[in-house]
C-alpha atoms as a PDB file:
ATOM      1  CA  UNK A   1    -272.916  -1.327  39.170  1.00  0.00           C
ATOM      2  CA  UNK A   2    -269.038  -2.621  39.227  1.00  0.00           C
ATOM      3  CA  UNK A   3    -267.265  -3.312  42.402  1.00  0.00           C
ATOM      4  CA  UNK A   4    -264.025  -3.338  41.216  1.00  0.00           C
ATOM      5  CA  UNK A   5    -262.615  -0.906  39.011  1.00  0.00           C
ATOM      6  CA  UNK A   6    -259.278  -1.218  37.747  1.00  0.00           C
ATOM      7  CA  UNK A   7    -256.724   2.091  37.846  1.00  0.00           C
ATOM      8  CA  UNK A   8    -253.923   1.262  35.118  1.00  0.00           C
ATOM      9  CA  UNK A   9    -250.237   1.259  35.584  1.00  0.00           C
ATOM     10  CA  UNK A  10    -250.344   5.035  34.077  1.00  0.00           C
ATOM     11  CA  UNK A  11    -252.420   7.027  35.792  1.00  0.00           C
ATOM     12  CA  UNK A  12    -254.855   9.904  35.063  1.00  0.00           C
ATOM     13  CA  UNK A  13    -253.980  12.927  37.722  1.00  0.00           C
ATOM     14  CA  UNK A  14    -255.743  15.844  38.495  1.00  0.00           C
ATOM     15  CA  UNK A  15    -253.701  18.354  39.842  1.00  0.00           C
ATOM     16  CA  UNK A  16    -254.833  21.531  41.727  1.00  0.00           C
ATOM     17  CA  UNK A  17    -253.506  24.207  43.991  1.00  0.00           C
ATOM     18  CA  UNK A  18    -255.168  27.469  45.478  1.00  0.00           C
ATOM     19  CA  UNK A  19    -253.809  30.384  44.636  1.00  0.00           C
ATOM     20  CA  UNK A  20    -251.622  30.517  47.629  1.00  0.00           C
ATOM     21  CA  UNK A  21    -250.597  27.030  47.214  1.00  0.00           C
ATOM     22  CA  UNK A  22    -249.460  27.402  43.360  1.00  0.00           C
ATOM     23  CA  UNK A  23    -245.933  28.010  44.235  1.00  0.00           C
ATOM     24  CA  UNK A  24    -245.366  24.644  46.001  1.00  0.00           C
ATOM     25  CA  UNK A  25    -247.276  22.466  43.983  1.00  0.00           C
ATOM     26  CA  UNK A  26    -245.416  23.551  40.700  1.00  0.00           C
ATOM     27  CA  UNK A  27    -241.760  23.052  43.398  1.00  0.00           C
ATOM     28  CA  UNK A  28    -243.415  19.974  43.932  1.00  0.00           C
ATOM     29  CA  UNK A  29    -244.033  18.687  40.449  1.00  0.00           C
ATOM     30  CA  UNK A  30    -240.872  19.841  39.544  1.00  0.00           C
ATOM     31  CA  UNK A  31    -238.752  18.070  42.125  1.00  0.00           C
ATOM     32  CA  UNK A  32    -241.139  14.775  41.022  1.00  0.00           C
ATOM     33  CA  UNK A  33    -240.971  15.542  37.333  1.00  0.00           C
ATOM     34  CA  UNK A  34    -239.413  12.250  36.185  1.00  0.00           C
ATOM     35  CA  UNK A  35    -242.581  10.205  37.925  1.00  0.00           C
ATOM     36  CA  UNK A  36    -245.656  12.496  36.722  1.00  0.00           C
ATOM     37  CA  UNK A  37    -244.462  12.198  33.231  1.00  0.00           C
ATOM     38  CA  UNK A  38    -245.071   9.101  33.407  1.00  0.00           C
ATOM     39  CA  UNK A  39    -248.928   9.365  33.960  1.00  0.00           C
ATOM     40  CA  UNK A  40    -251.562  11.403  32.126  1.00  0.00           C
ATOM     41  CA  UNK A  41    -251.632  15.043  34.032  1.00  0.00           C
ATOM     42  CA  UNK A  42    -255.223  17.063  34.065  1.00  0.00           C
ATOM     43  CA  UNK A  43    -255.420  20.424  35.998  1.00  0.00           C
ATOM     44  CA  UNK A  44    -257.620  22.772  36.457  1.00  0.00           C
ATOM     45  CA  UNK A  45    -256.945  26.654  35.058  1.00  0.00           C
ATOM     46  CA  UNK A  46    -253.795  28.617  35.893  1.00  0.00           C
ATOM     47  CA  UNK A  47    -252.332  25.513  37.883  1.00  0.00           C
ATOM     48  CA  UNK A  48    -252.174  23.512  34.877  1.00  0.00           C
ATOM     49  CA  UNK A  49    -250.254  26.734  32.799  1.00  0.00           C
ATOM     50  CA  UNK A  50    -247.928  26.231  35.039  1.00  0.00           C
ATOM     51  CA  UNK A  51    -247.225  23.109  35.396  1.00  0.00           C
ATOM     52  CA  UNK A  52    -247.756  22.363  31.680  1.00  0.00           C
ATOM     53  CA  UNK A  53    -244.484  25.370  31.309  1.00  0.00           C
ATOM     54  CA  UNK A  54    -242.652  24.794  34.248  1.00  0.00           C
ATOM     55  CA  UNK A  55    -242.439  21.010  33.636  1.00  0.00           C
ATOM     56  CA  UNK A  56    -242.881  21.583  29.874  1.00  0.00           C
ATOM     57  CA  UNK A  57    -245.262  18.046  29.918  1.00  0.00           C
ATOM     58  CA  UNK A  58    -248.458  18.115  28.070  1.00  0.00           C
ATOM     59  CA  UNK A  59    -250.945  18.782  30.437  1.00  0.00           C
ATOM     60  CA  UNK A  60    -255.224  18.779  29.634  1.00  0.00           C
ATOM     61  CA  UNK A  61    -255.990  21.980  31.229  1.00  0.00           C
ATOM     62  CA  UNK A  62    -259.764  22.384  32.551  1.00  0.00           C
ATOM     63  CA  UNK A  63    -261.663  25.766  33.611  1.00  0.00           C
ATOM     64  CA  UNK A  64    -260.134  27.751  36.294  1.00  0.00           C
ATOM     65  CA  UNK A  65    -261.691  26.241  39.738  1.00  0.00           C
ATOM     66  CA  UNK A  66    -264.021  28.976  40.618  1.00  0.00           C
ATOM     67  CA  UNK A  67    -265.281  28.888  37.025  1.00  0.00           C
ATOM     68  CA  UNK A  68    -266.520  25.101  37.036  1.00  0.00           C
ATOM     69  CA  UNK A  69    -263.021  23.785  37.143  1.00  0.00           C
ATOM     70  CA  UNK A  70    -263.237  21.591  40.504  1.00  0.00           C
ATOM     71  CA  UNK A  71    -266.629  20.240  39.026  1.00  0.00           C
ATOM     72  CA  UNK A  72    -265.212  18.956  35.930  1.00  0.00           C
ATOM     73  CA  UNK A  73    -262.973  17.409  38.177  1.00  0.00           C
ATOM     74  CA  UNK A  74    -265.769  15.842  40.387  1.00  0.00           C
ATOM     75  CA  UNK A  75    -267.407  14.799  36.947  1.00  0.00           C
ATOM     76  CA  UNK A  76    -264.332  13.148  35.645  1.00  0.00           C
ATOM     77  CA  UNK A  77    -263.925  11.063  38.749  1.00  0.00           C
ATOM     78  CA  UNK A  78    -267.451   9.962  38.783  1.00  0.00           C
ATOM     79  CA  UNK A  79    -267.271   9.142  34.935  1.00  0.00           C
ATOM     80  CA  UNK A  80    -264.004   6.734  36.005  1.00  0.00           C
ATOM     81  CA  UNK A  81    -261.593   9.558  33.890  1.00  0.00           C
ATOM     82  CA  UNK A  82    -259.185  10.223  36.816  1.00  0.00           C
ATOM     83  CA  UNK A  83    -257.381   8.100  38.869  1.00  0.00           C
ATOM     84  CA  UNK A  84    -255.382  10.628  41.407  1.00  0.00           C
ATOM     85  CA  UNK A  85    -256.466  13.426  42.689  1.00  0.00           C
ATOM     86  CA  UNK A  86    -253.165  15.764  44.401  1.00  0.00           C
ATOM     87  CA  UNK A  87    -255.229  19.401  45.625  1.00  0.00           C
ATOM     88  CA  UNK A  88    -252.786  21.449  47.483  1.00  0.00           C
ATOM     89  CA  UNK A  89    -256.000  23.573  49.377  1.00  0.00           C
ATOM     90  CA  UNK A  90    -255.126  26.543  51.832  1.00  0.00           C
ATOM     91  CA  UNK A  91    -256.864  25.230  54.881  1.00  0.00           C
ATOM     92  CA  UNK A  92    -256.065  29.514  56.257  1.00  0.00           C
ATOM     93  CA  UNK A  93    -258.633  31.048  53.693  1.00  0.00           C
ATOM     94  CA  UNK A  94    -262.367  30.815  52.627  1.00  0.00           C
ATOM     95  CA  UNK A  95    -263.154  30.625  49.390  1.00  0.00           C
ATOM     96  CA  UNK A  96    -266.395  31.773  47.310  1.00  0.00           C
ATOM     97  CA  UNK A  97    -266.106  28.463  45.594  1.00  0.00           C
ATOM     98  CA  UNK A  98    -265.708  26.397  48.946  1.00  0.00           C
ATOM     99  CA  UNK A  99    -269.098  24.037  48.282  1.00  0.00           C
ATOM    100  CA  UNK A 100    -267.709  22.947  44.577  1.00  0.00           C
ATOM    101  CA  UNK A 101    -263.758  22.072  46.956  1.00  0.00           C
ATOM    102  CA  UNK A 102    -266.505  20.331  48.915  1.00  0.00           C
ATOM    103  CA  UNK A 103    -267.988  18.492  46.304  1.00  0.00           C
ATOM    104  CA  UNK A 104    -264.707  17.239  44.374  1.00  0.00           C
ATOM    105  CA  UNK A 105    -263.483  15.668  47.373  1.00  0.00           C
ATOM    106  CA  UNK A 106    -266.475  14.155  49.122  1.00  0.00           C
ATOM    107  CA  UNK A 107    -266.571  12.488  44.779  1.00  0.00           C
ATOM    108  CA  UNK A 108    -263.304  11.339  45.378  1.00  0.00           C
ATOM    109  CA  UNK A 109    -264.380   9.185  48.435  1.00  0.00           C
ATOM    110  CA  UNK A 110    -267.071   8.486  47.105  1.00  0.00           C
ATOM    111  CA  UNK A 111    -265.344   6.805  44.093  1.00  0.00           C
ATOM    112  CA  UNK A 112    -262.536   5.377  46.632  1.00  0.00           C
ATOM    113  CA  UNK A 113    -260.129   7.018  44.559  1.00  0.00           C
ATOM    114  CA  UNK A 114    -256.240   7.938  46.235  1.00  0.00           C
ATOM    115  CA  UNK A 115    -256.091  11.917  46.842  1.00  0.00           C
ATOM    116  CA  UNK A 116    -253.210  14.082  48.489  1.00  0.00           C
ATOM    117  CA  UNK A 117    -254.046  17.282  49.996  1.00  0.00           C
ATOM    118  CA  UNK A 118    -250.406  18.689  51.102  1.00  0.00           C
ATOM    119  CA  UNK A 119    -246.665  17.745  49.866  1.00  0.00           C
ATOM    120  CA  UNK A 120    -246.367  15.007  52.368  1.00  0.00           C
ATOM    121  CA  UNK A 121    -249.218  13.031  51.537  1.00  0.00           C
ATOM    122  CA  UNK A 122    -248.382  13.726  47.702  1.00  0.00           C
ATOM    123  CA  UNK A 123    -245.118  12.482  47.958  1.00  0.00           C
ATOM    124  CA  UNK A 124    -246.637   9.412  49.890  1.00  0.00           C
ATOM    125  CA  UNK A 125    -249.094   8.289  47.294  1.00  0.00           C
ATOM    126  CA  UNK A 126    -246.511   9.130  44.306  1.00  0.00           C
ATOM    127  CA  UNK A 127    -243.538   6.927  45.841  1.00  0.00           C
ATOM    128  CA  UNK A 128    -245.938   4.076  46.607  1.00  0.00           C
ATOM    129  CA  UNK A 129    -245.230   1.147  44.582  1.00  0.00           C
ATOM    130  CA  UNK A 130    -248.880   1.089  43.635  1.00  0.00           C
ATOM    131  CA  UNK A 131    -248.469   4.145  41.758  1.00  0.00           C
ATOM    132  CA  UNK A 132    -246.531   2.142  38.666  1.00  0.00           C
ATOM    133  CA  UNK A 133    -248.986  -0.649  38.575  1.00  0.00           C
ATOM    134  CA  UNK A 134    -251.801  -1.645  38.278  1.00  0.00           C
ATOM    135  CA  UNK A 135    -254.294  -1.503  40.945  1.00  0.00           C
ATOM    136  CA  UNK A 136    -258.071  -2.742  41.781  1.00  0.00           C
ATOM    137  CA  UNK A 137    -260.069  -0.159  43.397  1.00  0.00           C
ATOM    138  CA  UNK A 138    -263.128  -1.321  45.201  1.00  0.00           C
ATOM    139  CA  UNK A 139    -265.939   0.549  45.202  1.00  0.00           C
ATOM    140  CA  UNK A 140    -268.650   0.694  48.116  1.00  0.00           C
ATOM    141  CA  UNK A 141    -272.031  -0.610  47.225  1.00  0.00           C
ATOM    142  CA  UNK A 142    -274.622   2.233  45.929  1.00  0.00           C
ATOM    143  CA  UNK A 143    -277.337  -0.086  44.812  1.00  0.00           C
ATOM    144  CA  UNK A 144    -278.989   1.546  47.951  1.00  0.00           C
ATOM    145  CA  UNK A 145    -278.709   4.342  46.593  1.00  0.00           C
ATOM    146  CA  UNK A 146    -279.287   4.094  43.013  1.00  0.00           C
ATOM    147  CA  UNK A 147    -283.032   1.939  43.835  1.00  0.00           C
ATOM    148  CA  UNK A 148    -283.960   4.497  46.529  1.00  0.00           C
ATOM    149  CA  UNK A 149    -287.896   6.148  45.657  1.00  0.00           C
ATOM    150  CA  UNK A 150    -288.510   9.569  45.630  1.00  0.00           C
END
């Protein structure tokens, strides 16, 4: 299993929002339009209508979260297909889908990958200059894991 993996100048980003959240996420992306076009943009349902026609960018839209959309997400990362992860989550409600929210983010440590989880921390990660270049990730080491017996 690699140690290193290596995140390209132009990123892959996943970008989600709860319904609540929608509204600044898409204020967000539009205020930081000229930087996300420069990367490869993934969302999950709704969120990625909108950004895909607010920002008018080509976006690869996935399954609404609560339909398997957050766990395509968590599958991408742990295939190495996404780089970013920015989730704007409402910390104020519960959500039927809570244990796949769980899931994609405990994958996104797992895979040491860079995630934001409100406008500050997004606009942290996206004006680092790591975000234009390229970058070596490492990864923790799972051979513990992967020679474990049942």
């Amino acid at each position: 299993m690699p140690t290193v993996k290596t995140l390209h100048a132009r990123k892959r980003i996943a970008l989600i929002a709860h319904d609540h959240k929608k509204a600044e996420l898409i204020e967000w992306a539009l205020y930081n339009k000229t930087v996300l076009c420069r990367h490869e943009l993934y969302a999950t349902g709704t969120t990625g209508k909108l950004i895909e026609e607010n920002l008018d960018v080509p976006v690869r839209k996935l399954l609404s979260g609560p339909l398997g959309g957050d766990q395509q997400i968590g599958s991408m990362i742990a295939e190495g297909k996404i780089d970013v992860v920015i989730f704007f989550w409402d910390p104020m409600e519960a959500l039927p889908h809570d244990p796949d929210i769980k899931a994609l983010l405990r994958l996104g440590v797992v895979w040491n990958i860079p995630m934001a989880s409100n406008r500050t921390s997004a606009d942290f990660l996206l004006t680092s200059p790591l975000m234009h270049q390229e970058y070596e990730v490492r990864l923790p080491d799972y051979s513990q894991y992967l020679g474990r017996k049942v």
